[in-house]
Protein backbone atom coordinates (compact mmCIF):
# COMPACT_ATOMS: atom_id res chain seq x y z
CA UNK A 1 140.88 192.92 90.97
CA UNK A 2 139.94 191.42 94.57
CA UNK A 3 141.03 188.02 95.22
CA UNK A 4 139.71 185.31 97.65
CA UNK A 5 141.21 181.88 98.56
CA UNK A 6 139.15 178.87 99.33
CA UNK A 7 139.44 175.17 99.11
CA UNK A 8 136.48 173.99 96.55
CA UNK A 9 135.28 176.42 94.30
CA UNK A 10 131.74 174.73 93.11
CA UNK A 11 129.85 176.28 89.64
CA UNK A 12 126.14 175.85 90.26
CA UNK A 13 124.07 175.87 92.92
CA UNK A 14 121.15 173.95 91.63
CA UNK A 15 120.47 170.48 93.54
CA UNK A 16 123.67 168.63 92.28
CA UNK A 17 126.06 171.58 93.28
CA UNK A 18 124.06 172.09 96.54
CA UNK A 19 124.32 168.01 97.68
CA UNK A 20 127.64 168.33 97.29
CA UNK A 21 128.80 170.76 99.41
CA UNK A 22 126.22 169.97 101.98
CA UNK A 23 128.26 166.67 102.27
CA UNK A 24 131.11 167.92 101.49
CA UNK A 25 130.80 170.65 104.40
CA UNK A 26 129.84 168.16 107.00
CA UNK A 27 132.80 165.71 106.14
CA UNK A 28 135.59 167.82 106.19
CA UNK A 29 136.93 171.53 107.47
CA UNK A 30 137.14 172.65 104.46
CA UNK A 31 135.90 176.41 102.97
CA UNK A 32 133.41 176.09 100.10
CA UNK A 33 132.81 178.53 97.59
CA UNK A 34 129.29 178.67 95.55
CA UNK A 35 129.02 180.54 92.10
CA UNK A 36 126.25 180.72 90.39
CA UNK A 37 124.35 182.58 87.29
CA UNK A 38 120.54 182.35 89.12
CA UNK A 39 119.88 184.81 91.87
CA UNK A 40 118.96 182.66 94.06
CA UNK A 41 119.70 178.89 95.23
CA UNK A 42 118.05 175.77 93.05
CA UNK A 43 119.22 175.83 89.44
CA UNK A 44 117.01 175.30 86.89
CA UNK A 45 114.02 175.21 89.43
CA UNK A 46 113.89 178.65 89.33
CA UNK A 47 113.18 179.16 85.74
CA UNK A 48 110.74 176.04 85.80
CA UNK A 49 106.74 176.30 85.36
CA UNK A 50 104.54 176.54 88.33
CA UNK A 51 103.13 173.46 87.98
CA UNK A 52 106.31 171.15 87.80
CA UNK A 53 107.04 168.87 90.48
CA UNK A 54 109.08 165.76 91.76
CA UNK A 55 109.40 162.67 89.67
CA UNK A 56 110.30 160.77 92.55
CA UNK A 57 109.37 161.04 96.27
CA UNK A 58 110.27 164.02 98.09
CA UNK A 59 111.70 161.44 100.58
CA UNK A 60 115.06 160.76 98.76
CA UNK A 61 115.60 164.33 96.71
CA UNK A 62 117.53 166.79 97.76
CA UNK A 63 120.43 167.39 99.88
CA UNK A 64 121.38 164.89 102.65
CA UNK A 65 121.44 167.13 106.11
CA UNK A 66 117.75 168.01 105.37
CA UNK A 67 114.68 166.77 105.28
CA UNK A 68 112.30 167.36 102.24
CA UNK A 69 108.41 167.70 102.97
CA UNK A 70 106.78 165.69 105.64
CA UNK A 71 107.56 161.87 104.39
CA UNK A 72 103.80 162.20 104.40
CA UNK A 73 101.20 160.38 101.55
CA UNK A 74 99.00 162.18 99.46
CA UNK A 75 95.24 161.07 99.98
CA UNK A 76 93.68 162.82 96.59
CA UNK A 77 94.96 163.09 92.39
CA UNK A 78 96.78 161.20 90.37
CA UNK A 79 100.06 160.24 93.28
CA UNK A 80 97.23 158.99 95.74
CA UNK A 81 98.39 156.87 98.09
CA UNK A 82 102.12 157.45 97.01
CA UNK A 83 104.94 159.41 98.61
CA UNK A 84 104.52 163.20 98.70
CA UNK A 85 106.48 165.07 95.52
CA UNK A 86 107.33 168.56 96.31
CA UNK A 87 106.34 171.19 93.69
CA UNK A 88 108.52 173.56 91.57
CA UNK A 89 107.76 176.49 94.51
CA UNK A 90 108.48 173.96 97.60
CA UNK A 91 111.57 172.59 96.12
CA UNK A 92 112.70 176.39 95.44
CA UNK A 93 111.79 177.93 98.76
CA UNK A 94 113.85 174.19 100.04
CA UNK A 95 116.96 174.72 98.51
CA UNK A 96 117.04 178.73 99.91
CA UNK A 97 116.73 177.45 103.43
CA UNK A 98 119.93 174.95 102.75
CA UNK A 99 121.94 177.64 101.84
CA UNK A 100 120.58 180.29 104.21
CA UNK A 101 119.78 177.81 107.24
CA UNK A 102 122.79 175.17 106.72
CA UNK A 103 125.53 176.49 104.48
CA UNK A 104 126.14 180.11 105.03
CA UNK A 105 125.46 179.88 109.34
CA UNK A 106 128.67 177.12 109.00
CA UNK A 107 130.92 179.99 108.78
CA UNK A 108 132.83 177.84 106.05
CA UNK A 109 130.75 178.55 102.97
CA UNK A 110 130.62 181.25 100.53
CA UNK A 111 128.00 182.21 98.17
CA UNK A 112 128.11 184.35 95.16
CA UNK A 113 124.41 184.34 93.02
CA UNK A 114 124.22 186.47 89.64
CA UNK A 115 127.90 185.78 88.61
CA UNK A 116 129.29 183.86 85.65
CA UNK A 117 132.39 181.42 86.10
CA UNK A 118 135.01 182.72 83.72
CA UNK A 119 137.51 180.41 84.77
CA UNK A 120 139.30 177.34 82.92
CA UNK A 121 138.50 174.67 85.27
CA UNK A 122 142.16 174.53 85.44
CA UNK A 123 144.33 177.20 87.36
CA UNK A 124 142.82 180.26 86.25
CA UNK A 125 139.87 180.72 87.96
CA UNK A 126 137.65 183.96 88.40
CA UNK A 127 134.10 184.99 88.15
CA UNK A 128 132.05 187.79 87.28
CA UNK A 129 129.07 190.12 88.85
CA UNK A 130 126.56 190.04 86.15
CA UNK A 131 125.00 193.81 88.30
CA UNK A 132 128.15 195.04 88.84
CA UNK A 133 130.52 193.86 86.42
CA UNK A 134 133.23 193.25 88.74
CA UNK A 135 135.52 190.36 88.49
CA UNK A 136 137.33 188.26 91.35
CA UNK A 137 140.03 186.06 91.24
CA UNK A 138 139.84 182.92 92.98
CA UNK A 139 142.75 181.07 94.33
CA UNK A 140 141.66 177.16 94.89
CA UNK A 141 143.89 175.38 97.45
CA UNK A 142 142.17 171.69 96.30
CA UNK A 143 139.68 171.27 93.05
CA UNK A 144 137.04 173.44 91.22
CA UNK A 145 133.67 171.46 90.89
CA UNK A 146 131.76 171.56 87.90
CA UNK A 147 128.18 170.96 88.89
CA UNK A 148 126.43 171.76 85.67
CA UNK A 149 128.26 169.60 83.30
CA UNK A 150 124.76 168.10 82.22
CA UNK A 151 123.61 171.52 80.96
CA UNK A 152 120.00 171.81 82.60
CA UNK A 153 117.64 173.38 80.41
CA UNK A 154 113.85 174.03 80.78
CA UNK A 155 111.43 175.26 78.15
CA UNK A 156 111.51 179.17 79.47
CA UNK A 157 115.40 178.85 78.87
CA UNK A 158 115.95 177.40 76.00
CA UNK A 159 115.87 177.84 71.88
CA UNK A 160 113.45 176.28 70.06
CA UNK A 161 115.25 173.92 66.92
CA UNK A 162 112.16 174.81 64.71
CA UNK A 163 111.04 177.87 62.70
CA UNK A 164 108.23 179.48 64.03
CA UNK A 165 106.71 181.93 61.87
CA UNK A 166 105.28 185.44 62.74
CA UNK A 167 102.25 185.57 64.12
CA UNK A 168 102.28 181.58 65.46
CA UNK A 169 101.40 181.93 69.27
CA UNK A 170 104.25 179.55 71.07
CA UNK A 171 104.47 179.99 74.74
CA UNK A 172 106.43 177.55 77.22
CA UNK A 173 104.40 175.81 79.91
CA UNK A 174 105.30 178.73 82.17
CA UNK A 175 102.92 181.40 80.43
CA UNK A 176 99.77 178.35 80.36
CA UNK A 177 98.53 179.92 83.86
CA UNK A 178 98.34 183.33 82.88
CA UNK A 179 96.64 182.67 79.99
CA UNK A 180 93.58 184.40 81.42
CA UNK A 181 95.78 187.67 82.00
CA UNK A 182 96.13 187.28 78.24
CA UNK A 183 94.48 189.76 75.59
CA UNK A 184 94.56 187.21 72.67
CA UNK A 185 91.05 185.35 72.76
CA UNK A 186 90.44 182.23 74.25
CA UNK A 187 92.51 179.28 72.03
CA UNK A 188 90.60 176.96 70.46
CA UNK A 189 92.88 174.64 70.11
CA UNK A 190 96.30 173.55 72.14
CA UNK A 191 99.58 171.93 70.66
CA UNK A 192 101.79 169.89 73.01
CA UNK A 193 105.02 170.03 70.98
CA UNK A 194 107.18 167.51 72.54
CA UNK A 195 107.03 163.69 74.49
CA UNK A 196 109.13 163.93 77.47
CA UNK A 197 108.21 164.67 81.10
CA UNK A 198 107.19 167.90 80.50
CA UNK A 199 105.01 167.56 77.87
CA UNK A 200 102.97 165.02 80.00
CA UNK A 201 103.16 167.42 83.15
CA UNK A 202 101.52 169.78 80.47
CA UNK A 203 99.01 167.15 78.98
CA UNK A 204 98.03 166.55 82.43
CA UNK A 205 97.73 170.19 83.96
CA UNK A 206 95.52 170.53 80.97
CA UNK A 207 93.06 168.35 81.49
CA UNK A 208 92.66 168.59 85.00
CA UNK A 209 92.12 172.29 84.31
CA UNK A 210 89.20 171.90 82.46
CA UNK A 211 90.56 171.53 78.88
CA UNK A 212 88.09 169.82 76.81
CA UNK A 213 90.46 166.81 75.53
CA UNK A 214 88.82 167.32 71.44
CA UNK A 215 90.71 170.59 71.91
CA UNK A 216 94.51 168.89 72.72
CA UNK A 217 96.82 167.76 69.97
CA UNK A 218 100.04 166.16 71.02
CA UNK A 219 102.89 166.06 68.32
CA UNK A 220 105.17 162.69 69.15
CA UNK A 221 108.34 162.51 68.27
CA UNK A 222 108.81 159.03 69.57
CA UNK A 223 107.13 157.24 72.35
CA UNK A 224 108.53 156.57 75.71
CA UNK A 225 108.84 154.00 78.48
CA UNK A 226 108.37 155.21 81.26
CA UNK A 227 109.37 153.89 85.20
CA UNK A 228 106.39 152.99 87.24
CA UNK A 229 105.96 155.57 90.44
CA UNK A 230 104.67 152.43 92.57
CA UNK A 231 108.69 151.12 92.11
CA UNK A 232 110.24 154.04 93.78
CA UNK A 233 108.37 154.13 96.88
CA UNK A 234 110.66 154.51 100.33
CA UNK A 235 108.22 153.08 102.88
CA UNK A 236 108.66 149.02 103.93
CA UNK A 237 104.85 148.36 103.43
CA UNK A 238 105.91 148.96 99.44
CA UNK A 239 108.64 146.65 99.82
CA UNK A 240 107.41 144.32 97.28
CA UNK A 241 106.79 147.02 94.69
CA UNK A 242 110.64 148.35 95.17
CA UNK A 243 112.96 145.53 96.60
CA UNK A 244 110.70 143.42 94.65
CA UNK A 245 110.81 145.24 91.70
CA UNK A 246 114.55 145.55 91.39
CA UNK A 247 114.59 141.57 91.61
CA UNK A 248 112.19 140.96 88.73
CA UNK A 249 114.63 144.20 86.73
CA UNK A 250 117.87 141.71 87.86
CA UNK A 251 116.14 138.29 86.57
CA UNK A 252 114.86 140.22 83.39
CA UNK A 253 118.29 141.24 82.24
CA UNK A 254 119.89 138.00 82.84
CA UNK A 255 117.19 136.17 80.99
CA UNK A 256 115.78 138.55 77.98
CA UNK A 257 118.06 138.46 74.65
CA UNK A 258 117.02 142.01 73.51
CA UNK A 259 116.11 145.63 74.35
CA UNK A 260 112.88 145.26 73.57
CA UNK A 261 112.18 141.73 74.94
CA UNK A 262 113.15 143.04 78.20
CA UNK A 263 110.69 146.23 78.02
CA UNK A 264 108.32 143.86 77.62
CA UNK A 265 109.05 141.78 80.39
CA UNK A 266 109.30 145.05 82.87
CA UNK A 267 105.89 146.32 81.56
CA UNK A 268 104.35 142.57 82.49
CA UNK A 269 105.69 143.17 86.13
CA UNK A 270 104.31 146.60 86.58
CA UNK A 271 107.37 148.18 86.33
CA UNK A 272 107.48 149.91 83.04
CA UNK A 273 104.66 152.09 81.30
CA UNK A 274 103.35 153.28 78.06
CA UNK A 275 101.31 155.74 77.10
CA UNK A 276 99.75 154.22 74.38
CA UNK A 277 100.18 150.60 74.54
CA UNK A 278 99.44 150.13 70.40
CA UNK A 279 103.05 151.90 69.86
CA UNK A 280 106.15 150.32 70.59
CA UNK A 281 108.57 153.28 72.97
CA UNK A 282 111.99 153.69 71.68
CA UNK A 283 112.89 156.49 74.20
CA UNK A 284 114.07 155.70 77.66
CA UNK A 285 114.84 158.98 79.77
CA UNK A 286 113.82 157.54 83.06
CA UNK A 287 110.58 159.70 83.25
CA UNK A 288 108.19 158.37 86.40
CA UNK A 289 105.08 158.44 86.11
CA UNK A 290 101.63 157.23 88.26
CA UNK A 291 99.58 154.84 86.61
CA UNK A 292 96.73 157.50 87.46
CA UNK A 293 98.83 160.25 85.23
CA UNK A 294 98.77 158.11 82.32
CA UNK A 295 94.88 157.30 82.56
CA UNK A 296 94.32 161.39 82.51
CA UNK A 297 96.91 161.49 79.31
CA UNK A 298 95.08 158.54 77.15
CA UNK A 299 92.00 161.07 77.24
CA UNK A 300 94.37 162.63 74.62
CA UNK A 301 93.46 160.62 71.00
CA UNK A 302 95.03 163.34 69.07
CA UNK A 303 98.35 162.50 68.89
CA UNK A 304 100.20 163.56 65.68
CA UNK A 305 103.33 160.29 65.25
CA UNK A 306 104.96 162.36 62.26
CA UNK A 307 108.61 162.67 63.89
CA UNK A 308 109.82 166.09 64.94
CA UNK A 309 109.08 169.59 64.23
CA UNK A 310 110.64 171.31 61.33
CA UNK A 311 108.46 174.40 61.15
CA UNK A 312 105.58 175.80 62.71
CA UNK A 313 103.88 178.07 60.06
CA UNK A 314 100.29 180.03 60.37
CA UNK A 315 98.15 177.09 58.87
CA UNK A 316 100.02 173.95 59.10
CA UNK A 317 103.35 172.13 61.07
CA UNK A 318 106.04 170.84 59.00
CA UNK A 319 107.01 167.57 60.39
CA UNK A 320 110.03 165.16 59.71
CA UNK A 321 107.26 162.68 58.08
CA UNK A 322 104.85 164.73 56.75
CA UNK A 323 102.24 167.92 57.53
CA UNK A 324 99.22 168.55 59.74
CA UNK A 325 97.09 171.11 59.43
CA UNK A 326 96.57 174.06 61.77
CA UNK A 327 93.18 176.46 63.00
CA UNK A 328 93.23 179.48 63.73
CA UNK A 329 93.42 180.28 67.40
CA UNK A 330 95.87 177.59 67.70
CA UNK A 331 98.24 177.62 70.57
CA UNK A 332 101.84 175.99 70.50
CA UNK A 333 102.94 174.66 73.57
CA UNK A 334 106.65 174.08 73.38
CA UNK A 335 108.28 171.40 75.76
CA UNK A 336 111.38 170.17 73.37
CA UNK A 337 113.69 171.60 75.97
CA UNK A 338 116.50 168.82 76.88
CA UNK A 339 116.88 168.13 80.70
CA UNK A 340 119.89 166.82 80.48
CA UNK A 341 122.08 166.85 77.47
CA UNK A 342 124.36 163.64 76.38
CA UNK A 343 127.79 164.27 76.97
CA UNK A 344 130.06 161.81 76.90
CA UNK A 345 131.17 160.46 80.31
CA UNK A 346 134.27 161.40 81.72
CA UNK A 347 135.89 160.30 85.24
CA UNK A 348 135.11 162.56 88.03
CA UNK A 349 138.03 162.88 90.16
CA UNK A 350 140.28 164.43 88.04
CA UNK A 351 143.77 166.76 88.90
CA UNK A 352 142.29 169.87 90.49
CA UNK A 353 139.16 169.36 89.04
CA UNK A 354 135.89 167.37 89.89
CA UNK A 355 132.80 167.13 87.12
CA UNK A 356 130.26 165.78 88.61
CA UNK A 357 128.10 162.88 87.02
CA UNK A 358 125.69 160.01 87.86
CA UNK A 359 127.01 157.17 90.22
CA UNK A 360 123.68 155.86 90.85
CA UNK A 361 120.98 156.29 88.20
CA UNK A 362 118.50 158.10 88.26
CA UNK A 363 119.66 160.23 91.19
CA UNK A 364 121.69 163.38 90.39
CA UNK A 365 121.41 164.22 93.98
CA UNK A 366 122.35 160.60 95.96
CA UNK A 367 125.41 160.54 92.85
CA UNK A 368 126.59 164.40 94.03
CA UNK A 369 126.74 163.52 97.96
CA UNK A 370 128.08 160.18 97.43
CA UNK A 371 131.19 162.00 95.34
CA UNK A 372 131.23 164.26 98.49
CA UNK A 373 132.17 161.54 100.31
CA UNK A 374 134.56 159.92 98.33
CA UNK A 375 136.49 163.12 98.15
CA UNK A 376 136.27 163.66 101.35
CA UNK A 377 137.58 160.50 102.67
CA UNK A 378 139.60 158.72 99.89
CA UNK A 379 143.17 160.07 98.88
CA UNK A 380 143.52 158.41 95.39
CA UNK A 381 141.96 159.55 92.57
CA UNK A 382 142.03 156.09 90.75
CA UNK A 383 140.43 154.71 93.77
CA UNK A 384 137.61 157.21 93.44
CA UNK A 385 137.11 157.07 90.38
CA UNK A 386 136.70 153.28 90.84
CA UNK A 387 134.43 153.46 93.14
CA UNK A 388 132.68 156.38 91.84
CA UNK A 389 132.26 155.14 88.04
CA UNK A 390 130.42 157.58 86.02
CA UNK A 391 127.45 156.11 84.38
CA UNK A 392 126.08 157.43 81.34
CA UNK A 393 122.71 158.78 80.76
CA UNK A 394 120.12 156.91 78.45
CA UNK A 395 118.81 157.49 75.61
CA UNK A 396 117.69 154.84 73.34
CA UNK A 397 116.47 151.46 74.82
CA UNK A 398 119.18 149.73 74.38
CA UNK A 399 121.66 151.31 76.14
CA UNK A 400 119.15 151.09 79.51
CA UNK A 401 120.85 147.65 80.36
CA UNK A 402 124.55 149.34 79.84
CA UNK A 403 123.63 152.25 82.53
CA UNK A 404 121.92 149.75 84.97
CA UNK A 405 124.68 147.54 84.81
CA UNK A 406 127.47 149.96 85.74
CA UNK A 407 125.21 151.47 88.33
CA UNK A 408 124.88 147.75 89.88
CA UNK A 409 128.86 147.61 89.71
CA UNK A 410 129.58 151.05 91.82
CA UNK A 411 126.77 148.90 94.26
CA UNK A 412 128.94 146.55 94.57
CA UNK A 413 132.26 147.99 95.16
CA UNK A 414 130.80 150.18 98.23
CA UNK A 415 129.33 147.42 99.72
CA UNK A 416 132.90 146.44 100.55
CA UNK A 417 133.73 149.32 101.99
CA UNK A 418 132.27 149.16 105.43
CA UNK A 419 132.25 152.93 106.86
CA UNK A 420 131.29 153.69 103.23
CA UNK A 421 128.39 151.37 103.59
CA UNK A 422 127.27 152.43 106.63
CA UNK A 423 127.00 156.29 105.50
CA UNK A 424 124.95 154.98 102.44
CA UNK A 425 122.25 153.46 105.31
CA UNK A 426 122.20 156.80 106.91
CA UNK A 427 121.72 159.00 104.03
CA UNK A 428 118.53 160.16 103.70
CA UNK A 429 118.85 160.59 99.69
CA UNK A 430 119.53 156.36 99.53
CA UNK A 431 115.93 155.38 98.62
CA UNK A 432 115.76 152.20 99.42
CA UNK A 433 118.30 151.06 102.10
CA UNK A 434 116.04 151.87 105.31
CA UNK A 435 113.91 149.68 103.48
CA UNK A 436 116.11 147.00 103.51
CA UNK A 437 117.13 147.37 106.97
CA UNK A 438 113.64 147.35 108.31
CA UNK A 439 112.97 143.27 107.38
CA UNK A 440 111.86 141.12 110.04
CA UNK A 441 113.78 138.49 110.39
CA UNK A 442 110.63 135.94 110.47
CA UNK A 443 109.13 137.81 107.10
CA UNK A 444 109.37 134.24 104.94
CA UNK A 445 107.80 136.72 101.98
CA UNK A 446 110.76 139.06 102.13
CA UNK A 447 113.76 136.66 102.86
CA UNK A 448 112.48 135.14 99.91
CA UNK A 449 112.84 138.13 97.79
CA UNK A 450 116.29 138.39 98.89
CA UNK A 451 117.45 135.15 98.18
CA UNK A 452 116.02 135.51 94.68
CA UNK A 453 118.48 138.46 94.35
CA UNK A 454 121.23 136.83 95.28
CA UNK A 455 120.80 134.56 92.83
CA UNK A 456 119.94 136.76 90.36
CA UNK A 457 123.16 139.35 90.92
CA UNK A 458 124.80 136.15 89.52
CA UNK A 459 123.42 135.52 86.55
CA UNK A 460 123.09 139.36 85.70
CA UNK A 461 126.68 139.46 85.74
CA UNK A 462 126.74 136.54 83.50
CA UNK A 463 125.05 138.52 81.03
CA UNK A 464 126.88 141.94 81.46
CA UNK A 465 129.12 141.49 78.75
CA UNK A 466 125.99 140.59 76.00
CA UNK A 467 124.09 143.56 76.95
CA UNK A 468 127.72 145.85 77.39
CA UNK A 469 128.62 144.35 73.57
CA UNK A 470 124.95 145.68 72.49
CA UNK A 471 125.05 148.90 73.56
């Protein structure tokens, strides 16, 4: 069996494994080692549909040593006059150029695509050719790094939890722009099964392909809130929209007594949106959408609020609340697919071993450079982990408040750590701190702005433990 020796061994090279040793590599000497199951670099974004793209500006995703897009604006659709967002194919032929213009020229990194991690995570650790078959051993002078602990899945990879009976035509979003290669006629209806991100990305792709809106039905499981694009733009001339914006977040959860009270209050500021502002959201999953994306998806008045699918048979759905009926020509559209599974937290930095989570929320890529870092420059594990405290996904509105708080926490502790600090100014995946830096010092507006959140940091903190005993 051949053997190889390195000092991190890192399982996925999608963007969290990827951001990691990209800081990782420039921080310290040390020899990385990349194993993954795709055959080429970027995770799940190479099983994604065509039309998938960003959430968030291009500006702040990715990994830290490289530039994303053109930090330009787009002038036409529904992101106009917002931050470019890369698509699915840009963000793909992106993450090949890290590893074949930035990782593999270093000398000091490794990659293996189309092999499986047999390992333990503990001190057996080896890995298989899914072509060949072949299996190498894999001594790891420091950790293994689990960088797919959150279990990525996308509609083309994953197992529908309903029955679908023969003869149903279900297709994930990947197969919607072939549909003219098809030889099944025309449908005369579509199906969005599904109310995250990528049913709306569907929904939208839709319409703006010509779909005639009477022929869309959207099954709901629940409703969503859903961040406000507007919020999560990089440049200083949207300071009040972002800087501003984390304020009024700040003053809301020191001042609303529930969940729902402080939806509310984000949704006055702009901050939060709704699809349909007659139902009351009860899913939180940090999906960001324009304002101009959810004017194309209320064109959709077909929307089925029954709970989730039970079975899809040839002339009806089977819902958790009740039935709807189905025509023929019908086609399914399935986007159930979880992004990212709930696990349950664990700390990061652990003997021989790093699983890497969310330190800042909702950036998978900022959080995997940022543990980088720490690794790379702090000895103690309890220290790390201290400074690196994993914060757990949301789900449900009320445990929004929980996650935002411990994200404001890990803020806190590395802004007293001064080199720490500065590296977070210079990283190109922190959003909002060249934002920050940019204020003139005779902007009244803006100094204003930040003495409300000084003010506000207090009395959030004041409130932590209510909202910490809620969720």
């Amino acid at each position: 069996m051949p053997q190889i020796e390195t000092d991190y061994l890192v399982i996925g090279s999608g963007a969290v494994g990827l951001a990691f040793a990209d800081t990782l590599l420039d921080e310290t000497d040390a020899r990385i080692t990349l194993v993954d199951r795709h055959g080429k670099p970027g995770g799940h974004w190479n099983d994604a549909y065509s039309f998938v793209a960003l959430h968030q500006p291009s500006a702040f995703y990715g990994v830290n040593s490289m530039p994303l897009g053109a930090d330009r604006k787009d002038t036409v659709g529904v992101n106009q006059g917002f931050y470019e967002l890369a698509s699915g194919p840009e963000v793909s032929g992106y993450f090949n150029r890290v590893v074949h213009q930035k990782l593999l020229p270093s000398g000091r990194v490794d990659y293996h695509p189309m092999c499986d991690y047999r390992g333990d995570y503990a001190g057996d650790h080896r890995f298989v050719s899914f072509l060949s078959g072949d299996e190498t051993q894999v001594k790891v002078r420091r950790k293994v790094v689990d960088a797919t602990y959150y279990g990525t899945t996308v509609p083309s990879t994953h197992t529908p939890k309903f029955s679908v009976a023969e003869g149903v035509r279900l297709v994930a979003p990947n197969a919607l722009p072939q549909l003219w290669q098809a030889q099944q006629a025309r449908p005369s209806r579509f199906v969005i099964v599904g109310a995250g991100k990528t049913a709306m990305d569907v929904g939208v792709w839709l319409l703006n392909c010509g779909a005639d809106p009477a022929s869309i039905q959207w099954i709901v499981p629940r409703d969503s809130w859903l961040l406000n694009r507007l919020n999560t733009q990089p440049g200083p001339e949207f300071f009040h929209a972002s800087i501003g914006g984390q304020v009024n977040q700040m003053e809301a959860l020191a001042e609303c007594p529930t969940a729902d009270a402080l939806f509310e209050r984000l949704e006055s500021h702009g901050q939060m949106l709704r699809i349909y502002p007659d139902h009351r959201p009860t899913m939180f999953h940090y999906a960001t959408i324009s304002e101009g994306e959810v004017a194309v998806l209320r064109r959709i008045t077909q929307v089925i609020w029954l709970g989730r699918v039970r079975a899809v048979q040839a002339d009806r759905v089977v819902l958790e609340h009740g039935e709807m009926p189905v025509a023929p020509g019908t086609l399914f559209i399935d986007c159930t697919a979880t992004a990212v599974e709930r696990r349950p937290v664990q700390p990061i930095f652990q003997p021989g071993k790093l699983v890497l989570q969310l330190v800042r929320i909702p950036q998978p890529a900022f959080s995997a450079a940022m543990v980088a870092y720490v690794e790379a420059h702090y000895a103690d594990d309890a220290q790390k982990n201290q400074l690196c405290t994993t914060i757990p996904f949301p789900d449900g509105i009320d445990t929004f408040a929980r996650s935002t708080l411990i994200g404001m926490g890990n803020q806190v502790r590395w802004a007293q750590e001064p080199a720490l600090r500065d590296w977070i100014r210079s990283s190109r995946l922190d959003g909002f701190g060249k934002v920050m830096a940019a204020i003139d010092p005779a902007d009244n507006g803006k100094l204003a702005v930040l003495g409300r959140m000084k003010a506000a940091a207090k009395a959030v903190m004041a409130a932590a433990p209510r909202w910490m005993a809620a969720a």
